[in-house]
Structures are given as C-alpha cells and as structure tokens.
PDB file of N, CA and C in Angstrom:
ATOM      1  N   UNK A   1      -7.175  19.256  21.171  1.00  0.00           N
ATOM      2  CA  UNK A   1      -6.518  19.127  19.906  1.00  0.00           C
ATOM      3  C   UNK A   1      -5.414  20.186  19.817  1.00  0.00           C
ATOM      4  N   UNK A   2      -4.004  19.710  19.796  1.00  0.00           N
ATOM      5  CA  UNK A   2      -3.450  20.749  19.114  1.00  0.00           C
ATOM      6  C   UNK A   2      -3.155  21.584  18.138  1.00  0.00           C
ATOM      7  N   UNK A   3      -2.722  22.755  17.801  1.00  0.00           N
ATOM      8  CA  UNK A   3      -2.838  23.388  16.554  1.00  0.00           C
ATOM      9  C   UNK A   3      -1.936  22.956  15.590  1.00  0.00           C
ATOM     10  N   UNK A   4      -2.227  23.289  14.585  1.00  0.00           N
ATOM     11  CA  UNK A   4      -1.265  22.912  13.504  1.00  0.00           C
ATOM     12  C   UNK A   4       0.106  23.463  13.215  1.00  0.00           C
ATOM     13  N   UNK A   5       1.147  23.081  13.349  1.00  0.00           N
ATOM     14  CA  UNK A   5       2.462  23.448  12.369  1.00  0.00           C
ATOM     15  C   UNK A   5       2.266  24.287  11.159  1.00  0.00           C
ATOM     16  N   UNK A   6       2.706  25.449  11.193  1.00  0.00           N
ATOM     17  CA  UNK A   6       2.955  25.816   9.946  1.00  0.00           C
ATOM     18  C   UNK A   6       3.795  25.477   8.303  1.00  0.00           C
ATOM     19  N   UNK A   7       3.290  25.194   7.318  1.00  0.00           N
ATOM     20  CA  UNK A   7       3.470  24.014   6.608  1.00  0.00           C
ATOM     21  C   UNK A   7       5.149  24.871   5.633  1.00  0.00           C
ATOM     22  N   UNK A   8       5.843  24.139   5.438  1.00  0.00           N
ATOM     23  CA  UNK A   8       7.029  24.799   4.810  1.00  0.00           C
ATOM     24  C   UNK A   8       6.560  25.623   3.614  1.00  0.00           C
ATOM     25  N   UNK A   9       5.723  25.048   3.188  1.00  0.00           N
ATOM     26  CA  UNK A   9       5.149  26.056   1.618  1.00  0.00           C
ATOM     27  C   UNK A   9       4.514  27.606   1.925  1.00  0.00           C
ATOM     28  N   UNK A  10       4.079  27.840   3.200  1.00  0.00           N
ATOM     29  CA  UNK A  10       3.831  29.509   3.568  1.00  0.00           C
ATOM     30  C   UNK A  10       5.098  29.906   3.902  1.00  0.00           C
ATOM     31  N   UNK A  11       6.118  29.280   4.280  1.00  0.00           N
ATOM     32  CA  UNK A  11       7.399  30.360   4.088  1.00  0.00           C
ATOM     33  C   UNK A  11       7.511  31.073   2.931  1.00  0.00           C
ATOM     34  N   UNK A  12       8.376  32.417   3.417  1.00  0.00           N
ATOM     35  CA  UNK A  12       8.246  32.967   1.961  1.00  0.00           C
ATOM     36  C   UNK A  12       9.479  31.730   1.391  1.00  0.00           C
ATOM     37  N   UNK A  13       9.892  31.330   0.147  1.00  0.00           N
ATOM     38  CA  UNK A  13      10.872  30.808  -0.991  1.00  0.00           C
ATOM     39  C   UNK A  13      11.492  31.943  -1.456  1.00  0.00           C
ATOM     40  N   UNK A  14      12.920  31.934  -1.477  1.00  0.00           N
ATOM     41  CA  UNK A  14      13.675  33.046  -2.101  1.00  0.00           C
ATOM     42  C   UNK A  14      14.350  32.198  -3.346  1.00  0.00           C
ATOM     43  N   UNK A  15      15.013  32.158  -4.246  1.00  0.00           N
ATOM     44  CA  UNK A  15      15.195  31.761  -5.919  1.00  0.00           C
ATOM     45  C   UNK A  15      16.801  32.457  -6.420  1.00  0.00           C
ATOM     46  N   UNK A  16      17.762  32.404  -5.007  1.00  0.00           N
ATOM     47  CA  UNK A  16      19.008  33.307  -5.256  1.00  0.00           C
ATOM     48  C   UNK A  16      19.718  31.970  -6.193  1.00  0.00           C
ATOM     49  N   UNK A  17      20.896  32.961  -7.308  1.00  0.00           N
ATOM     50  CA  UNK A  17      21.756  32.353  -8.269  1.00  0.00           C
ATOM     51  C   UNK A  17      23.131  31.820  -7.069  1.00  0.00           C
ATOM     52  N   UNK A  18      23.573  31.207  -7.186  1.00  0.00           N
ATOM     53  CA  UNK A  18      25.155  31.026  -7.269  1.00  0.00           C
ATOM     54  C   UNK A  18      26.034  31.216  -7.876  1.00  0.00           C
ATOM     55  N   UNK A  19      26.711  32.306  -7.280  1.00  0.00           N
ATOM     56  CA  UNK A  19      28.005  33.225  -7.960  1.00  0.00           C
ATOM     57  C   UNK A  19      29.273  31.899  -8.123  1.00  0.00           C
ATOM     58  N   UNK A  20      30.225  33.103  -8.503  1.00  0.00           N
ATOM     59  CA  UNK A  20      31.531  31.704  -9.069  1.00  0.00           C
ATOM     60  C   UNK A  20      32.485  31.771  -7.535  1.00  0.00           C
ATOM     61  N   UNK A  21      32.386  32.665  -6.438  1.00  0.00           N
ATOM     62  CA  UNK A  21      32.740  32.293  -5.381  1.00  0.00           C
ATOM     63  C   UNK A  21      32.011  31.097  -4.358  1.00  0.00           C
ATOM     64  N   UNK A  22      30.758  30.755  -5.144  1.00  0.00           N
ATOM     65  CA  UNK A  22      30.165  29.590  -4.176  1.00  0.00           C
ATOM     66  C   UNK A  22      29.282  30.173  -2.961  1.00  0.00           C
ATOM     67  N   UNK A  23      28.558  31.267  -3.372  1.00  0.00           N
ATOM     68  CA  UNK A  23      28.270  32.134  -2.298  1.00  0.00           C
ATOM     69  C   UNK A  23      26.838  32.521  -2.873  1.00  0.00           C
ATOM     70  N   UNK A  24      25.706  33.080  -2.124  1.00  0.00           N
ATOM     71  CA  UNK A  24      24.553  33.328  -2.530  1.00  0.00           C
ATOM     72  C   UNK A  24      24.220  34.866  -1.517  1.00  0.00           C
ATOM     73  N   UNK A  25      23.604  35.644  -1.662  1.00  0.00           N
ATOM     74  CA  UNK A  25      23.203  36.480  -1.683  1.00  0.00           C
ATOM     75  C   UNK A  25      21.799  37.011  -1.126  1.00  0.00           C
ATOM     76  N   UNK A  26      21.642  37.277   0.331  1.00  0.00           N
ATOM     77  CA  UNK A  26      19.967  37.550   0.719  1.00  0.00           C
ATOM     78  C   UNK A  26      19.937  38.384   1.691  1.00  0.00           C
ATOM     79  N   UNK A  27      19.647  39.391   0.933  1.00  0.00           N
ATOM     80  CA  UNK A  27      19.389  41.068   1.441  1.00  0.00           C
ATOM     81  C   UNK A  27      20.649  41.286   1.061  1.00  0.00           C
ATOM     82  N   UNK A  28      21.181  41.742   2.515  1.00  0.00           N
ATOM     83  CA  UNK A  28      22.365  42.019   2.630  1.00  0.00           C
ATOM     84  C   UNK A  28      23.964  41.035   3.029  1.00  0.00           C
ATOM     85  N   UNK A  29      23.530  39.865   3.548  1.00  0.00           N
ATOM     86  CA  UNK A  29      24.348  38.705   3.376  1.00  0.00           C
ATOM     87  C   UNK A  29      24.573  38.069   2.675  1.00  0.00           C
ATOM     88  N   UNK A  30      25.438  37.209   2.929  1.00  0.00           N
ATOM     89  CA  UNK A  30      26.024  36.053   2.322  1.00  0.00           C
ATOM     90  C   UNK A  30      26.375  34.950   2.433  1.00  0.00           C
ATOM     91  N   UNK A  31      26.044  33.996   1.956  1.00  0.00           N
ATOM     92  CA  UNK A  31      26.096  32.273   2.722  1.00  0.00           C
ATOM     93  C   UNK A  31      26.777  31.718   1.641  1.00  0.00           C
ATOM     94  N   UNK A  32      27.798  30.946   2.206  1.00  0.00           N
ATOM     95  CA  UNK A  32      28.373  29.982   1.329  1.00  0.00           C
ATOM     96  C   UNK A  32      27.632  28.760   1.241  1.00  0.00           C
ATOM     97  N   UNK A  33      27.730  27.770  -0.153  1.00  0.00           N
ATOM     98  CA  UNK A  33      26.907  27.059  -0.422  1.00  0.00           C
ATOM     99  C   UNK A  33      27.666  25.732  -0.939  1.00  0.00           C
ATOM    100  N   UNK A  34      27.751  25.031  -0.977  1.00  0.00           N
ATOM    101  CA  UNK A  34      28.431  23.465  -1.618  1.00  0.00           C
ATOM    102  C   UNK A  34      28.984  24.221  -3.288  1.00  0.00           C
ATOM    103  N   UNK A  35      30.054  24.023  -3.634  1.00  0.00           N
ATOM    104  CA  UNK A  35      30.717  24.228  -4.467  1.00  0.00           C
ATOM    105  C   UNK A  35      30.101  23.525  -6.338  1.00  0.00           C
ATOM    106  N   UNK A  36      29.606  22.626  -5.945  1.00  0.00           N
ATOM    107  CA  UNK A  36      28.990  21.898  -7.219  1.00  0.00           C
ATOM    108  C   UNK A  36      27.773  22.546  -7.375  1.00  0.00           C
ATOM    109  N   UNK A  37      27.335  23.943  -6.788  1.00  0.00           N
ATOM    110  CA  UNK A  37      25.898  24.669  -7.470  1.00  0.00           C
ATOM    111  C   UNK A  37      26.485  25.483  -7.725  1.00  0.00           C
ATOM    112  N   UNK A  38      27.454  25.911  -8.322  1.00  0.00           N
ATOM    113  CA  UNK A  38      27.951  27.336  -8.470  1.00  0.00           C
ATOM    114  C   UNK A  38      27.421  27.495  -9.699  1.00  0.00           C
ATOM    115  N   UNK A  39      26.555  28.661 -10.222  1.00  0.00           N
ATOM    116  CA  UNK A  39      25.725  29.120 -11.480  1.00  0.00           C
ATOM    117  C   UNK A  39      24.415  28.773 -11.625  1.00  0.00           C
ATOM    118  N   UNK A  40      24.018  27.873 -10.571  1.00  0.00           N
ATOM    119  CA  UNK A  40      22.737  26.975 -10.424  1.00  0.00           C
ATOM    120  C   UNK A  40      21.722  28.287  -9.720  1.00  0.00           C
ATOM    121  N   UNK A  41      20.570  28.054 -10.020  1.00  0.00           N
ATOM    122  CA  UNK A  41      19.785  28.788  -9.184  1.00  0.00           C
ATOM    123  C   UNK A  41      19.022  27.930  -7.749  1.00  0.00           C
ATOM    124  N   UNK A  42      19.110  28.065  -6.474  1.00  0.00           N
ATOM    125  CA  UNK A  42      19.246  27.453  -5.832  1.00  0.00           C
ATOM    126  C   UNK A  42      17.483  28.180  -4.916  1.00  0.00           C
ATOM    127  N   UNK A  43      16.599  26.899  -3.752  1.00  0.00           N
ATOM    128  CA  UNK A  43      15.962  27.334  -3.572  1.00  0.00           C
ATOM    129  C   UNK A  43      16.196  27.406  -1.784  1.00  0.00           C
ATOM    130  N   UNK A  44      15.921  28.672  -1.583  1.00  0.00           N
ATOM    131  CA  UNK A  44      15.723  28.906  -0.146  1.00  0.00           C
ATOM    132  C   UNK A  44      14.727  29.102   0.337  1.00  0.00           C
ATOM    133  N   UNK A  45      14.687  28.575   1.423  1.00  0.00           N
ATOM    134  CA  UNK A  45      13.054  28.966   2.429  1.00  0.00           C
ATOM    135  C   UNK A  45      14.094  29.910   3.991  1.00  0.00           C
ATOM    136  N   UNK A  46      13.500  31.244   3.637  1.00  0.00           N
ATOM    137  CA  UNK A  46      13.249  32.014   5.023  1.00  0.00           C
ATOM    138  C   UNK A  46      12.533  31.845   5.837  1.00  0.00           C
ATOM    139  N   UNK A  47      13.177  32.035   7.415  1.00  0.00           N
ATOM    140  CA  UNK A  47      12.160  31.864   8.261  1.00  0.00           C
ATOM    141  C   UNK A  47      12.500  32.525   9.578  1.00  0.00           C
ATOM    142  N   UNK A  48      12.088  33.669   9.482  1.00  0.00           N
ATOM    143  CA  UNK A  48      12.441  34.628  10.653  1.00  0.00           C
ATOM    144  C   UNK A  48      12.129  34.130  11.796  1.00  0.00           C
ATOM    145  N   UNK A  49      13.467  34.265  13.083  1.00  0.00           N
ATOM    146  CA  UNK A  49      13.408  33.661  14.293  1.00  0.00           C
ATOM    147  C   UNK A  49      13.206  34.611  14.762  1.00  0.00           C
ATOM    148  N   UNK A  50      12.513  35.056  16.504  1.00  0.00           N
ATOM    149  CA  UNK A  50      12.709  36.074  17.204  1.00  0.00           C
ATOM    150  C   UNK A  50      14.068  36.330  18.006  1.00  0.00           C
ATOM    151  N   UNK A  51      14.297  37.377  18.530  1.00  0.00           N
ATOM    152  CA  UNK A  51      15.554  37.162  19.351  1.00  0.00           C
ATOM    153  C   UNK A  51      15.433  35.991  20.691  1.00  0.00           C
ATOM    154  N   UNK A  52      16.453  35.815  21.234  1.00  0.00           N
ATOM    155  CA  UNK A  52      17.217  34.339  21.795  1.00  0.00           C
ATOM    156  C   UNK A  52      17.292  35.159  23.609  1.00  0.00           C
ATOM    157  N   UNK A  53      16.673  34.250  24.554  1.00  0.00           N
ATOM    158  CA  UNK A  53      16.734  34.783  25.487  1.00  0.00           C
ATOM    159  C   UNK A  53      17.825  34.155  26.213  1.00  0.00           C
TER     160      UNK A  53
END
C-alpha cells in the first residue's frame, strides 16, 4: 500500500490583503496577483520546497 499524499488543508493558509499596486505581501516578498483582487483579501497555501539538485 502506498502512503498517503499530504492533504492541501495541513498546509499552513496565509490570508494576505491586496494592495492598490496588485501585489501581495509574504514575509519578505512580493507577488503580483490578477488586477481585479486589488483590496480583496486573497487565500494562499505555502508550501516549502527543498533546494533543487
């Protein structure tokens, strides 16, 4: 039997706003986002990768 997938709902969810540049905010970055959420509170799922060999 193989093991299970980890299910999207144990990611942590982050709950960042959309500024009036269209841009969101996590940690220390910044991601631009589709222009029609700007002021919206928008939902993200993190999911830390390891480094890339």
């Amino acid at each position: 039997m193989a093991p299970c997938r980890r299910a999207v709902r144990d990611w942590p969810a982050l709950h960042p706003r959309v500024d009036r540049y269209s841009q969101i905010c996590l940690r220390t970055n910044r991601y631009s986002v589709p222009v029609r959420l700007i002021g919206r509170t928008v939902r993200v799922i993190h999911e830390a990768k390891g480094p890339r060999s």
